[in-house]
PDB file of N, CA and C in Angstrom:
ATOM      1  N   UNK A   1       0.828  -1.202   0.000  1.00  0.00           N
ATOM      2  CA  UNK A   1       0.000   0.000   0.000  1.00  0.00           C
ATOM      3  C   UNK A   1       0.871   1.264   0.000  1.00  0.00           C
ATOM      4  N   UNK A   2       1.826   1.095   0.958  1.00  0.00           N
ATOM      5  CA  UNK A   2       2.962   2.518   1.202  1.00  0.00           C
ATOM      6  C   UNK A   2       3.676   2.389  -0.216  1.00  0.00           C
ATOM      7  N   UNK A   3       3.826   1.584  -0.850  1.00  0.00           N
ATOM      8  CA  UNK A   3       4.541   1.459  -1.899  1.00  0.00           C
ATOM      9  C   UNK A   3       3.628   1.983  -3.420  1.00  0.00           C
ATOM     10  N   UNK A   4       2.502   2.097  -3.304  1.00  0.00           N
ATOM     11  CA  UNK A   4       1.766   2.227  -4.491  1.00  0.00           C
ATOM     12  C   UNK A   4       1.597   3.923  -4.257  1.00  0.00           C
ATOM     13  N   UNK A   5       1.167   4.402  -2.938  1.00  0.00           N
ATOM     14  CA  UNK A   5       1.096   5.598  -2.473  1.00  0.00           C
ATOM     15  C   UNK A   5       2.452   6.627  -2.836  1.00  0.00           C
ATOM     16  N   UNK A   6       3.496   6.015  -2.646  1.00  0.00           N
ATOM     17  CA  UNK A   6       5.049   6.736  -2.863  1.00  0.00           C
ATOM     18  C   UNK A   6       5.104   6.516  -4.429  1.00  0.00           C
ATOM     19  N   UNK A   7       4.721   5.627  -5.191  1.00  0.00           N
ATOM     20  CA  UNK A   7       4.862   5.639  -6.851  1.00  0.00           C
ATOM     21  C   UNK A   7       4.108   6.777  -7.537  1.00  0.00           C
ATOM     22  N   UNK A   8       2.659   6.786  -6.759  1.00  0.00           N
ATOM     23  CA  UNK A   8       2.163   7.734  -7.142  1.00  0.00           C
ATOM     24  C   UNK A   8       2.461   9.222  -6.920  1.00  0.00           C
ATOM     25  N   UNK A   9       2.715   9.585  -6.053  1.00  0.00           N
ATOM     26  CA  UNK A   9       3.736  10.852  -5.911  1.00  0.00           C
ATOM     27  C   UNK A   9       4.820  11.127  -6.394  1.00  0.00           C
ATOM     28  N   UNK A  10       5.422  10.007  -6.952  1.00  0.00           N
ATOM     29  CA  UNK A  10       6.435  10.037  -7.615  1.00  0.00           C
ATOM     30  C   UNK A  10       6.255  10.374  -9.429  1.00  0.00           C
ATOM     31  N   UNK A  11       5.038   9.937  -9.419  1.00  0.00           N
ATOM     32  CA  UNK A  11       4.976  10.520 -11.022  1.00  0.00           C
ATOM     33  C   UNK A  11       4.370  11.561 -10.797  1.00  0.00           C
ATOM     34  N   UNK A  12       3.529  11.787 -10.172  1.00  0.00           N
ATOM     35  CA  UNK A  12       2.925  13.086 -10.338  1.00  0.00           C
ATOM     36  C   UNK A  12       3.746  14.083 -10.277  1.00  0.00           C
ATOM     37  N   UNK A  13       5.146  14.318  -9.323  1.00  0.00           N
ATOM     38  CA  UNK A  13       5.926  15.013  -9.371  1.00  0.00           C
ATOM     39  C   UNK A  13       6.802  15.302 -10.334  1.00  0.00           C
ATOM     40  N   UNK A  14       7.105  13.702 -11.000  1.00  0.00           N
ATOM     41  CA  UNK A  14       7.894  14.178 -12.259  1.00  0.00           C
ATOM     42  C   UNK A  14       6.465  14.687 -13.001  1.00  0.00           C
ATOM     43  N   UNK A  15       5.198  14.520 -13.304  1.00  0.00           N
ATOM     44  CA  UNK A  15       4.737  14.763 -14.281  1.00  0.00           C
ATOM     45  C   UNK A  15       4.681  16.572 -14.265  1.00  0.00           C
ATOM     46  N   UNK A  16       4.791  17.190 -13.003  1.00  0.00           N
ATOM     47  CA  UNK A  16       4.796  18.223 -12.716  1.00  0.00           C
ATOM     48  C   UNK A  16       5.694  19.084 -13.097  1.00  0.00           C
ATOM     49  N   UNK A  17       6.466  18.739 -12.838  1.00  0.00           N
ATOM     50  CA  UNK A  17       8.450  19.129 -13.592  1.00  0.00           C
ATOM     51  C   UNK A  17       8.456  19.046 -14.896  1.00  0.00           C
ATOM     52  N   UNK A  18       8.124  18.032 -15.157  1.00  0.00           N
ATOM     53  CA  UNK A  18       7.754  17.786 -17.191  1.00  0.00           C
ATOM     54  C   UNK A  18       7.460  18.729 -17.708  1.00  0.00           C
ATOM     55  N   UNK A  19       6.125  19.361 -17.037  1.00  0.00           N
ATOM     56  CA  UNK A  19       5.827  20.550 -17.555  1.00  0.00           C
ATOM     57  C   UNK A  19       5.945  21.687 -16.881  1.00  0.00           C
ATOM     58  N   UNK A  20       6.513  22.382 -16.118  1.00  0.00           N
ATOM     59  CA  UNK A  20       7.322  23.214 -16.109  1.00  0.00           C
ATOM     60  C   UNK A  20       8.126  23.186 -17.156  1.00  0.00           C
ATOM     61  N   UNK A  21       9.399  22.414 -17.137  1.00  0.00           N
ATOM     62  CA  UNK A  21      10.368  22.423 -18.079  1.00  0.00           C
ATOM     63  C   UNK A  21       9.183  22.678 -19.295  1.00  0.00           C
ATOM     64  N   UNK A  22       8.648  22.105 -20.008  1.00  0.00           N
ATOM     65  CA  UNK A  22       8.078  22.577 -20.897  1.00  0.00           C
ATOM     66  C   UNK A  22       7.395  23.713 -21.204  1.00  0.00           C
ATOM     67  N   UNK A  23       6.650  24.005 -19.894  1.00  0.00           N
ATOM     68  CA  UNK A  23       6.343  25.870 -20.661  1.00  0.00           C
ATOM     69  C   UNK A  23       7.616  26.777 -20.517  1.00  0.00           C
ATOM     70  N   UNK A  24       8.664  26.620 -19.618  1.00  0.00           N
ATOM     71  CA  UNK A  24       9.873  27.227 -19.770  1.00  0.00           C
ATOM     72  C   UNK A  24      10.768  27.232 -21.257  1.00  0.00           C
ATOM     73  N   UNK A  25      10.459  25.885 -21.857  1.00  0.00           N
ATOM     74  CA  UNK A  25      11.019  25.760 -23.183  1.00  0.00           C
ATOM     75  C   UNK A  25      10.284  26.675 -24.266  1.00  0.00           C
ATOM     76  N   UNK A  26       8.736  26.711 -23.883  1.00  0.00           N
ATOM     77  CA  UNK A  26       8.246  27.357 -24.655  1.00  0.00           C
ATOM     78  C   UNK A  26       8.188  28.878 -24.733  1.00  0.00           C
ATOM     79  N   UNK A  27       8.598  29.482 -23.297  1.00  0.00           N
ATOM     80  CA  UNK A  27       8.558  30.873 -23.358  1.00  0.00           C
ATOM     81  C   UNK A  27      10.018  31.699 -23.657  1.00  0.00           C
ATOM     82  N   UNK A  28      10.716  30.449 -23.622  1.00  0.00           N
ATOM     83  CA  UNK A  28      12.068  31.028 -24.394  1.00  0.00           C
ATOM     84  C   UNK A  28      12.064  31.154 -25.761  1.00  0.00           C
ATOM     85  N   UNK A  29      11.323  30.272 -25.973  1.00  0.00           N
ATOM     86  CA  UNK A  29      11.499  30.552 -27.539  1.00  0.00           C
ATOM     87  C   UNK A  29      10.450  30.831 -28.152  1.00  0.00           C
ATOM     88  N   UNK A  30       9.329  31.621 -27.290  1.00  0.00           N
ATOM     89  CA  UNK A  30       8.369  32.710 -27.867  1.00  0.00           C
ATOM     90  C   UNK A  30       9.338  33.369 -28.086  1.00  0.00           C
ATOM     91  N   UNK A  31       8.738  34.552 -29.328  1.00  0.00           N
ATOM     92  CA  UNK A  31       8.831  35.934 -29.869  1.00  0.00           C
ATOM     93  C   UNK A  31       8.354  36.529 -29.446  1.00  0.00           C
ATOM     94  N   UNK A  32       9.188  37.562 -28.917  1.00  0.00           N
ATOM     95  CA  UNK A  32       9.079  38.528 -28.380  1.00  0.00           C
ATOM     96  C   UNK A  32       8.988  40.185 -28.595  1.00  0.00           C
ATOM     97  N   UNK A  33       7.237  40.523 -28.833  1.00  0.00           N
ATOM     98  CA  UNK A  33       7.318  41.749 -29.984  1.00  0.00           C
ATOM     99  C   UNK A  33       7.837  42.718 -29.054  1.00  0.00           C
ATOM    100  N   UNK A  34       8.933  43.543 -29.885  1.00  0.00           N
ATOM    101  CA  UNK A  34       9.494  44.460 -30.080  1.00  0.00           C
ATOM    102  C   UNK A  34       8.815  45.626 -30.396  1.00  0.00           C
ATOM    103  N   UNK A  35       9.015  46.533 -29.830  1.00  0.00           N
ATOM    104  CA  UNK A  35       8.352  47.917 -30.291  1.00  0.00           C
ATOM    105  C   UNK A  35       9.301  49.486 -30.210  1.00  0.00           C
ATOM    106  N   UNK A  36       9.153  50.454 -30.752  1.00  0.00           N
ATOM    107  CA  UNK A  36       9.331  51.632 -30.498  1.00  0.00           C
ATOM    108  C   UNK A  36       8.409  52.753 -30.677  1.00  0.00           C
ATOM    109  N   UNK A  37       8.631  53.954 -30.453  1.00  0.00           N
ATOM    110  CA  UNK A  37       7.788  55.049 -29.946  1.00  0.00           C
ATOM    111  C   UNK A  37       8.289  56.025 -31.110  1.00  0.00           C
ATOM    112  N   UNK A  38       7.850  56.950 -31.837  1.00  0.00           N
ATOM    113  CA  UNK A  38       7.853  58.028 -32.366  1.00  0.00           C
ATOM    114  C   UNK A  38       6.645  59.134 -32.275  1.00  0.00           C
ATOM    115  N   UNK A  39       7.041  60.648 -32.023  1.00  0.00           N
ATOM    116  CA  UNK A  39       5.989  61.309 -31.648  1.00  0.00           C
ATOM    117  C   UNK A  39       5.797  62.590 -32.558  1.00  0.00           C
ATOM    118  N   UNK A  40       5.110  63.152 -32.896  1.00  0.00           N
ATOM    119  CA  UNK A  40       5.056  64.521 -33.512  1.00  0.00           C
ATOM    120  C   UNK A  40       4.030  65.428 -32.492  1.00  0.00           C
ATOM    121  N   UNK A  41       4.590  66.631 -32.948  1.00  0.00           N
ATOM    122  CA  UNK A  41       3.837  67.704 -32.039  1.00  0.00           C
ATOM    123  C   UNK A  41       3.200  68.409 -33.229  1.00  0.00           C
ATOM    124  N   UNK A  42       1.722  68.709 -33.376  1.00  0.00           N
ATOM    125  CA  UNK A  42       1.582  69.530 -34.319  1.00  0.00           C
ATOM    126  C   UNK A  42       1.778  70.707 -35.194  1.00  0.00           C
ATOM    127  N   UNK A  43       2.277  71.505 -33.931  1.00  0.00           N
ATOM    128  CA  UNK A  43       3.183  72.880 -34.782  1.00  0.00           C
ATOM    129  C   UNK A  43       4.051  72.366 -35.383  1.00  0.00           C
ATOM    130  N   UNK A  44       4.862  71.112 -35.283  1.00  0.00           N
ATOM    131  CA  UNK A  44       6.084  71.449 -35.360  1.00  0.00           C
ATOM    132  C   UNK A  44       6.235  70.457 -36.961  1.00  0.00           C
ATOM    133  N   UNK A  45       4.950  70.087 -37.645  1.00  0.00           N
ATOM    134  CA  UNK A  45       4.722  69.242 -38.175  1.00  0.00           C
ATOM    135  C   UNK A  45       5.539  68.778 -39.206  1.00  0.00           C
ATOM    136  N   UNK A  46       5.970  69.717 -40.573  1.00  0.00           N
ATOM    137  CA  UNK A  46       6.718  70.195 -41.597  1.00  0.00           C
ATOM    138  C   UNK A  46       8.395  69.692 -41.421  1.00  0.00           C
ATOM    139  N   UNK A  47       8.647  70.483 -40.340  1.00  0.00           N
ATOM    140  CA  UNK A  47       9.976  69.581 -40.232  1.00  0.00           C
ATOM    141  C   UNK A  47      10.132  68.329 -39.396  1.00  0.00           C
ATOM    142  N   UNK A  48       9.519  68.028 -38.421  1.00  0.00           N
ATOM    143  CA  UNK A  48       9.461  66.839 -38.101  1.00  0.00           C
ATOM    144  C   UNK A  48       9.465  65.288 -38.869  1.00  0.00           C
ATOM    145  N   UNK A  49       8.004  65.885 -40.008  1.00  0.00           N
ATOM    146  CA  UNK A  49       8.225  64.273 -40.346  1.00  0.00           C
ATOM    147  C   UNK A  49       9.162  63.845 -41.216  1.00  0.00           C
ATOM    148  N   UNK A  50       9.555  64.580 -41.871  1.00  0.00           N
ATOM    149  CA  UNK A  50      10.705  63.984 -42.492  1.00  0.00           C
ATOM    150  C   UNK A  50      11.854  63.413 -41.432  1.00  0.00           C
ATOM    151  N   UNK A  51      12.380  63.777 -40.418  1.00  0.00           N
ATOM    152  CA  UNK A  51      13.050  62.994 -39.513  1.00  0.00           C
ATOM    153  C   UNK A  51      12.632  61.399 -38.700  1.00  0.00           C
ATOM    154  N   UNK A  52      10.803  61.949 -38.693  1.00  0.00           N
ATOM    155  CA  UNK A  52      10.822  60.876 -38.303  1.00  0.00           C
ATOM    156  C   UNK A  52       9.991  59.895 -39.372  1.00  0.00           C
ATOM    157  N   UNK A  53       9.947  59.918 -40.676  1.00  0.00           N
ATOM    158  CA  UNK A  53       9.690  59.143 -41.624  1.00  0.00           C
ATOM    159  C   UNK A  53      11.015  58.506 -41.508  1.00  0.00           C
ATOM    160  N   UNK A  54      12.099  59.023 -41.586  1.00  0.00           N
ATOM    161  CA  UNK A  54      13.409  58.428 -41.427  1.00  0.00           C
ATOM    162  C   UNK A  54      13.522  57.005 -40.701  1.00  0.00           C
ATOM    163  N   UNK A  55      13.385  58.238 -39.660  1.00  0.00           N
ATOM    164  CA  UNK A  55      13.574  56.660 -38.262  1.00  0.00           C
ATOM    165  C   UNK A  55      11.942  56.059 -37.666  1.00  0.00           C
ATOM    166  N   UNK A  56      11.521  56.330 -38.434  1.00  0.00           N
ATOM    167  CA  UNK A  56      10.367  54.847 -38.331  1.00  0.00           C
ATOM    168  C   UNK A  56      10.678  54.053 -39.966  1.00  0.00           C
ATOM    169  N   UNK A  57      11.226  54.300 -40.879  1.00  0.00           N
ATOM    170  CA  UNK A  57      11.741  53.256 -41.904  1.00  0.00           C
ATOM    171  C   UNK A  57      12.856  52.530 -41.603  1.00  0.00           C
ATOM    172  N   UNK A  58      13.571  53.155 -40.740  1.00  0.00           N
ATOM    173  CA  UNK A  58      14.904  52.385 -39.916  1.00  0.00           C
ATOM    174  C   UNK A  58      14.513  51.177 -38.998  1.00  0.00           C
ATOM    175  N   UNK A  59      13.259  51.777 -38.409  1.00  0.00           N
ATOM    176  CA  UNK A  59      12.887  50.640 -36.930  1.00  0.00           C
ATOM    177  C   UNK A  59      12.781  49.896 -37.892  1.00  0.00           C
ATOM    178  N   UNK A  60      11.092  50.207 -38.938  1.00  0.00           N
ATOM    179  CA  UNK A  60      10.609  48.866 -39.543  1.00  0.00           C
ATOM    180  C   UNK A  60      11.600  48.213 -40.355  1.00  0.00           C
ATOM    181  N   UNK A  61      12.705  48.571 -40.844  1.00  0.00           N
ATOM    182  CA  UNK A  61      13.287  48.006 -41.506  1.00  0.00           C
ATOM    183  C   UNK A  61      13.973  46.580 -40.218  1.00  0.00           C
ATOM    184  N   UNK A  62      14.231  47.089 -39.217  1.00  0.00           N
ATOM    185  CA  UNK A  62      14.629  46.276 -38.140  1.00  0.00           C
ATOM    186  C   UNK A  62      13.892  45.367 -37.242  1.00  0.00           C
ATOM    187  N   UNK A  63      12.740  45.329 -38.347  1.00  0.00           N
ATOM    188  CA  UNK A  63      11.500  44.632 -37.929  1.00  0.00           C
ATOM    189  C   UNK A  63      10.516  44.770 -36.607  1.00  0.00           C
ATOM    190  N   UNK A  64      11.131  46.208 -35.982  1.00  0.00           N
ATOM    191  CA  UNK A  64      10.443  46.356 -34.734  1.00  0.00           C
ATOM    192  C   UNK A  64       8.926  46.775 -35.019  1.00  0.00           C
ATOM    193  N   UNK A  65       7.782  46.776 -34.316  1.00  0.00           N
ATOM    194  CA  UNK A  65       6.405  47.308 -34.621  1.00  0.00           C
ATOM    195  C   UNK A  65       6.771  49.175 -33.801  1.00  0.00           C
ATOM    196  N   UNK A  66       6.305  49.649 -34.500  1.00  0.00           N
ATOM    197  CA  UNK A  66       6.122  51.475 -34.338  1.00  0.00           C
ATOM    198  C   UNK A  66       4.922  51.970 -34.063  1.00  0.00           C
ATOM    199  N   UNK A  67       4.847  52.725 -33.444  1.00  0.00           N
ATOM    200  CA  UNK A  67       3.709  53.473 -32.877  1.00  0.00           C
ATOM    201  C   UNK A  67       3.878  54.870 -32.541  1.00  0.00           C
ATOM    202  N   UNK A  68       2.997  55.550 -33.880  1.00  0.00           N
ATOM    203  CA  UNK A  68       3.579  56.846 -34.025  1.00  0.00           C
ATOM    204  C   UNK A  68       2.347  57.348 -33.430  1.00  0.00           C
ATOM    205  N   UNK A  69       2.740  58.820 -32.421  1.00  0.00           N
ATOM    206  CA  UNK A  69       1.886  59.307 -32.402  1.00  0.00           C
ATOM    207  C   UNK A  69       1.721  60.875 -32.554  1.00  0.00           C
ATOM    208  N   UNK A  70       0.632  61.569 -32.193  1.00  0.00           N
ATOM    209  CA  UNK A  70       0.773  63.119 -32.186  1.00  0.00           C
ATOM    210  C   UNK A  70       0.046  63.862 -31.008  1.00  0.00           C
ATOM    211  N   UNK A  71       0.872  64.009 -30.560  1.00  0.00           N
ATOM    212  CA  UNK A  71       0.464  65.412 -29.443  1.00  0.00           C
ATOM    213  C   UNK A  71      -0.553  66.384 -29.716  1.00  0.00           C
ATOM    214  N   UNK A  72      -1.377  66.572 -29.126  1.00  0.00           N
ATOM    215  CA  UNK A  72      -2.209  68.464 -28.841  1.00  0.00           C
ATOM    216  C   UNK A  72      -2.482  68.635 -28.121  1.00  0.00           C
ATOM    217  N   UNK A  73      -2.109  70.074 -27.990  1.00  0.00           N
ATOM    218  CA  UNK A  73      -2.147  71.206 -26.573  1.00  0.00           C
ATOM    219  C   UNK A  73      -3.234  72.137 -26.839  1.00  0.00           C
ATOM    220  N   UNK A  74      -3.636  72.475 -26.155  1.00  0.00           N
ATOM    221  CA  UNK A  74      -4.863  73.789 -25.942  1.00  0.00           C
ATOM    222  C   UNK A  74      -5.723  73.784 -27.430  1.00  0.00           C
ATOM    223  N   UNK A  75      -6.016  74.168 -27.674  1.00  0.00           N
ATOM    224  CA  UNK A  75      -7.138  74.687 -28.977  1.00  0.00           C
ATOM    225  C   UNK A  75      -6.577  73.948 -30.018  1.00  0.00           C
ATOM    226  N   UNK A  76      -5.036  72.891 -29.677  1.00  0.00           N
ATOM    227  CA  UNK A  76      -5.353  72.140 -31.184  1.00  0.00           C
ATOM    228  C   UNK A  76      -6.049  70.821 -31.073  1.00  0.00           C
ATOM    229  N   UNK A  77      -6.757  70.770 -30.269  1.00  0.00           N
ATOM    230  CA  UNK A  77      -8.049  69.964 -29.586  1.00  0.00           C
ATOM    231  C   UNK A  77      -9.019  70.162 -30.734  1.00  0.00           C
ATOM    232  N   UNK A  78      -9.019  71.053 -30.903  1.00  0.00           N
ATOM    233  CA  UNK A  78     -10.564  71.139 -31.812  1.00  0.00           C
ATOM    234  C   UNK A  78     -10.345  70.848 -32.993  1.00  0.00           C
ATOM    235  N   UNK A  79      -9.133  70.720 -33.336  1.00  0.00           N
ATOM    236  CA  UNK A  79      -8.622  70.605 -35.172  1.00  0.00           C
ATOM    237  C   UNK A  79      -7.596  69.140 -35.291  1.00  0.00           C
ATOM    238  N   UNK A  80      -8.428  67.674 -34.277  1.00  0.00           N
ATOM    239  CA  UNK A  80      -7.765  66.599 -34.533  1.00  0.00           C
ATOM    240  C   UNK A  80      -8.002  66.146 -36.081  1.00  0.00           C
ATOM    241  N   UNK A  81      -8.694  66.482 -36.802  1.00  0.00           N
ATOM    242  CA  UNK A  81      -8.727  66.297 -37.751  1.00  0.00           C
ATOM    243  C   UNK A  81      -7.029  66.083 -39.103  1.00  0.00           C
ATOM    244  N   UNK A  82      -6.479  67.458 -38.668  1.00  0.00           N
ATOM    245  CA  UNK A  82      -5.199  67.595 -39.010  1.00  0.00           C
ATOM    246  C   UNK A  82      -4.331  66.508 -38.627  1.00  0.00           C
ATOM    247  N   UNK A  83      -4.342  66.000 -37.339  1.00  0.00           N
ATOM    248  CA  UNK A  83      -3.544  64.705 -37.033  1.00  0.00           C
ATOM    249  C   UNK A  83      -3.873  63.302 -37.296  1.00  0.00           C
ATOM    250  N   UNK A  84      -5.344  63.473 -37.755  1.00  0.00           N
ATOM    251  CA  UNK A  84      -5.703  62.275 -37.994  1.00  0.00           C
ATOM    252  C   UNK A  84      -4.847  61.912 -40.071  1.00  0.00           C
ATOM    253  N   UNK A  85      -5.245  63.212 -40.682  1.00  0.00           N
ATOM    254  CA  UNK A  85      -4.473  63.285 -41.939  1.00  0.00           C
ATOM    255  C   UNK A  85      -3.122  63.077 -42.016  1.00  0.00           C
ATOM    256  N   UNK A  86      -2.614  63.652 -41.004  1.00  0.00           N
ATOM    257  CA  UNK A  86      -0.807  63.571 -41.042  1.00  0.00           C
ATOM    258  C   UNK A  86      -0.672  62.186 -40.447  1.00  0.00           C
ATOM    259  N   UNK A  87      -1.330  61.179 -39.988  1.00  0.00           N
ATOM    260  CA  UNK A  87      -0.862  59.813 -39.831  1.00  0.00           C
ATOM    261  C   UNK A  87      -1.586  58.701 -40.667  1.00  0.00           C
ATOM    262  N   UNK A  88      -2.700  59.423 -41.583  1.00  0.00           N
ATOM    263  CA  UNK A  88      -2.742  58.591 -42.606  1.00  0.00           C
ATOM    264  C   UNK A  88      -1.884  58.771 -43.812  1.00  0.00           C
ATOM    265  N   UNK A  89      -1.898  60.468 -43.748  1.00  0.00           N
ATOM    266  CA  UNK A  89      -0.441  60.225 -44.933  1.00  0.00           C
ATOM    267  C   UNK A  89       0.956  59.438 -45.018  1.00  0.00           C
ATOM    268  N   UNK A  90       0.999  59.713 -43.260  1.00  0.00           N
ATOM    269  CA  UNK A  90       2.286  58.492 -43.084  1.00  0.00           C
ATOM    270  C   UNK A  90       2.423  56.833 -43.414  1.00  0.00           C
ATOM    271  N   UNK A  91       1.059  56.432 -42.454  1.00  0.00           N
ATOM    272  CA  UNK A  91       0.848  55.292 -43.312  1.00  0.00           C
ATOM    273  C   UNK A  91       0.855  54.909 -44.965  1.00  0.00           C
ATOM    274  N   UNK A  92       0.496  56.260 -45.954  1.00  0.00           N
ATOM    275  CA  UNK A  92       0.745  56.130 -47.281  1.00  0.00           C
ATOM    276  C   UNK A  92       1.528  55.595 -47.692  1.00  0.00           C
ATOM    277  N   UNK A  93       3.109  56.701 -47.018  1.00  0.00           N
ATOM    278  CA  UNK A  93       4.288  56.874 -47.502  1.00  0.00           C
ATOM    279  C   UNK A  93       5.143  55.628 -46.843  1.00  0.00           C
ATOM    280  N   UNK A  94       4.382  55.041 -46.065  1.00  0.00           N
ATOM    281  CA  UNK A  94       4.891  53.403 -44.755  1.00  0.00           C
ATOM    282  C   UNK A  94       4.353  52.414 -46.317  1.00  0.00           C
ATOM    283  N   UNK A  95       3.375  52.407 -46.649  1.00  0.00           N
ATOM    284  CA  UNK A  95       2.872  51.235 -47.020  1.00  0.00           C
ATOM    285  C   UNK A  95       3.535  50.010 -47.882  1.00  0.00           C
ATOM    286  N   UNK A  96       4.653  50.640 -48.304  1.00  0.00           N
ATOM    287  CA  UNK A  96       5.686  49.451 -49.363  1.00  0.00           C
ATOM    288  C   UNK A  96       6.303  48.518 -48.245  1.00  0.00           C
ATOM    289  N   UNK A  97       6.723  49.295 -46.593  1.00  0.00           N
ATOM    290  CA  UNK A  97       7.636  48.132 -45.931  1.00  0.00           C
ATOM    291  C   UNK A  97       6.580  47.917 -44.857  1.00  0.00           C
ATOM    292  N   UNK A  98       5.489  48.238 -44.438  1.00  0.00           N
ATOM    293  CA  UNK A  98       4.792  48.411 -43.242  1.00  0.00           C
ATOM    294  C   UNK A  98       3.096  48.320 -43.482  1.00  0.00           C
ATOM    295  N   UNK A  99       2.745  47.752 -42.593  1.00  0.00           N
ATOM    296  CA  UNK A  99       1.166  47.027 -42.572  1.00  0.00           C
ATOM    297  C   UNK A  99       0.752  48.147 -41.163  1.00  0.00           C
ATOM    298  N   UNK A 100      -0.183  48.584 -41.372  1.00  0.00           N
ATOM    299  CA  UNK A 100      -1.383  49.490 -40.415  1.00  0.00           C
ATOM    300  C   UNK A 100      -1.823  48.235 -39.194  1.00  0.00           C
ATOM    301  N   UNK A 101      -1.273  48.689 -38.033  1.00  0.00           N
ATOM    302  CA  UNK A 101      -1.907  47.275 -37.551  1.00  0.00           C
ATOM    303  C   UNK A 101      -3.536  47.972 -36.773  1.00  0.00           C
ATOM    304  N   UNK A 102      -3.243  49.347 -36.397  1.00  0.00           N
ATOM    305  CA  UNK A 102      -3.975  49.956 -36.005  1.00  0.00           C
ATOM    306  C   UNK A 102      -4.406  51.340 -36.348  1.00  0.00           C
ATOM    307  N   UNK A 103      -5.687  51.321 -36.553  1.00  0.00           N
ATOM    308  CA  UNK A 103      -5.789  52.866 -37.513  1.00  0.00           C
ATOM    309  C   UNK A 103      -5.935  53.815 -36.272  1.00  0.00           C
ATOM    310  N   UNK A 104      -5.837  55.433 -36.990  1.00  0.00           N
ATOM    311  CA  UNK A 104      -5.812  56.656 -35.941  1.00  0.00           C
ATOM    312  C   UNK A 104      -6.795  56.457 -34.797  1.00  0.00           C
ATOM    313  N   UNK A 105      -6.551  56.363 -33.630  1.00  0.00           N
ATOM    314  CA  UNK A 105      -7.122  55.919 -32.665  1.00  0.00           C
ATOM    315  C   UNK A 105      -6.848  57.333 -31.546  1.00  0.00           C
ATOM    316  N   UNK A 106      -7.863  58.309 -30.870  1.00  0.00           N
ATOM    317  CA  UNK A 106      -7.138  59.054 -29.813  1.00  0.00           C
ATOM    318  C   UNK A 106      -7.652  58.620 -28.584  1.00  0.00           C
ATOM    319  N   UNK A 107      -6.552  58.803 -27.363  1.00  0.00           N
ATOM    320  CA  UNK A 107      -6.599  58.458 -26.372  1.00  0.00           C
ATOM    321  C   UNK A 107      -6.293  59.678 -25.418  1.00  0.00           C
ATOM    322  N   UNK A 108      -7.249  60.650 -24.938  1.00  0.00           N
ATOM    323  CA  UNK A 108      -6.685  61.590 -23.814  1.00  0.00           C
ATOM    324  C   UNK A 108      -6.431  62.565 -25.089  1.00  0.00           C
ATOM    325  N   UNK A 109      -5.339  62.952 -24.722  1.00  0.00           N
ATOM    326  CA  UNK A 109      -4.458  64.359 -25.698  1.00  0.00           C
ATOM    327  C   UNK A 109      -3.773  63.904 -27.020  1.00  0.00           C
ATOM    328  N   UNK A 110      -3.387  62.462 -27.066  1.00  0.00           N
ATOM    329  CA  UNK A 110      -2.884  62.085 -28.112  1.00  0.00           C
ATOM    330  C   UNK A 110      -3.396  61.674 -29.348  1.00  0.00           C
ATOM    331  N   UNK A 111      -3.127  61.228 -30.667  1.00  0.00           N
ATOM    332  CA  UNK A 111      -3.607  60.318 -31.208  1.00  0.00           C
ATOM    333  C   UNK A 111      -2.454  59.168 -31.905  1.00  0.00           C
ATOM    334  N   UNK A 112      -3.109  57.952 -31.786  1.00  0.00           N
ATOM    335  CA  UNK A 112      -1.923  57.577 -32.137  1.00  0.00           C
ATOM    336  C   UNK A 112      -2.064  56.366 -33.131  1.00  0.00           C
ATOM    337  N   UNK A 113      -1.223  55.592 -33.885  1.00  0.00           N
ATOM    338  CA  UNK A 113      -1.133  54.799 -34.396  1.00  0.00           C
ATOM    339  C   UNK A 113      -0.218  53.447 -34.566  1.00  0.00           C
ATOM    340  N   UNK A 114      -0.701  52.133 -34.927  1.00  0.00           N
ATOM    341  CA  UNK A 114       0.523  51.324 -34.772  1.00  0.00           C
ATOM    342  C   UNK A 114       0.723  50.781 -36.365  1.00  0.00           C
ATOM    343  N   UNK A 115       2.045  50.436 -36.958  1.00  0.00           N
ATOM    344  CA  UNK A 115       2.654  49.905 -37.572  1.00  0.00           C
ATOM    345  C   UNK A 115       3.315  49.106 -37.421  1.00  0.00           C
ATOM    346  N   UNK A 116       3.181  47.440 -38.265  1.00  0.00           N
ATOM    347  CA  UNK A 116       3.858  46.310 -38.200  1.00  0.00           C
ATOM    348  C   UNK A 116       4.742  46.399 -39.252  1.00  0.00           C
ATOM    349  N   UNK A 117       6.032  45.453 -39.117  1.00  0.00           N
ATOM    350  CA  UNK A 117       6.643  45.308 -40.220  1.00  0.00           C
ATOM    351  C   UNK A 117       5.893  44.111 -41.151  1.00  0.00           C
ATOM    352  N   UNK A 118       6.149  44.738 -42.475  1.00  0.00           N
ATOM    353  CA  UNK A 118       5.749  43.425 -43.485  1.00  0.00           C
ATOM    354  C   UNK A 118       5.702  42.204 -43.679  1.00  0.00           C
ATOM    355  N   UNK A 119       5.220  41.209 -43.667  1.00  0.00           N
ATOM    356  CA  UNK A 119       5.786  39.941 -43.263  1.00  0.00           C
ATOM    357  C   UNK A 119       6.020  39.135 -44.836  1.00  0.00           C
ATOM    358  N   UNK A 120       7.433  38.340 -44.500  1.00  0.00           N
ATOM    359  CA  UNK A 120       8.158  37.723 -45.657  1.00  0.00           C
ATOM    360  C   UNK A 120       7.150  36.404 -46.371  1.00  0.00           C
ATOM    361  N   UNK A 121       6.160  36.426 -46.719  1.00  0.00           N
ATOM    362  CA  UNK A 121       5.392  35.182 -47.225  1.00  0.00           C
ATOM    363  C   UNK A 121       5.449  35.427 -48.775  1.00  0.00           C
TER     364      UNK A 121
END
């Protein structure tokens, strides 16, 4: 009886460990999304994006996901309209290396958007 009782604890424990080790195997070798941040302020619009058209073609090129967004302060509250255009144009000028994962979305003061890199199929 003591002997059937100790076998059984005995697998259950390895069966327990088994899997540990196994979701440990598996969360190592999940992928792990990557992201970065780019922001524009609306005044500052004109020269900005060209810098950061730059370096959001750099991330995506580095396969990270981007999430651009745009700032407004006081009364440019009432004219989100303008930011909603300046991040669909971006997405335009994105669209050869980069997939929209999320369209203009605002949250609070911001609005913002996400971009995936392209995928190789």
């Amino acid at each position: 009886m003591l002997l059937r009782q100790f076998a059984r604890l005995w697998t259950m424990a390895s069966f327990s460990t088994k899997k540990a080790r196994k979701r440990k195997r598996l969360k190592k070798s999940k992928l792990k999304s990557l992201s970065k941040k780019s922001s524009f302020v609306l005044t500052l619009v004109i020269t900005t994006t060209i810098t950061v058209y730059v370096t959001l073609k750099i991330f995506l090129g580095k396969r990270f996901k981007v999430r651009a967004t745009v700032t407004f302060r006081g009364r440019q509250m009432e004219h989100t309209y303008l930011g909603r255009e300046l991040l669909k144009k971006l997405a335009e000028e994105l669209s050869d290396i980069a997939d929209v994962e999320t369209s203009p979305k605002m949250e609070a003061r911001t609005m913002f958007t996400i971009f995936a890199p392209k995928s190789n199929k």
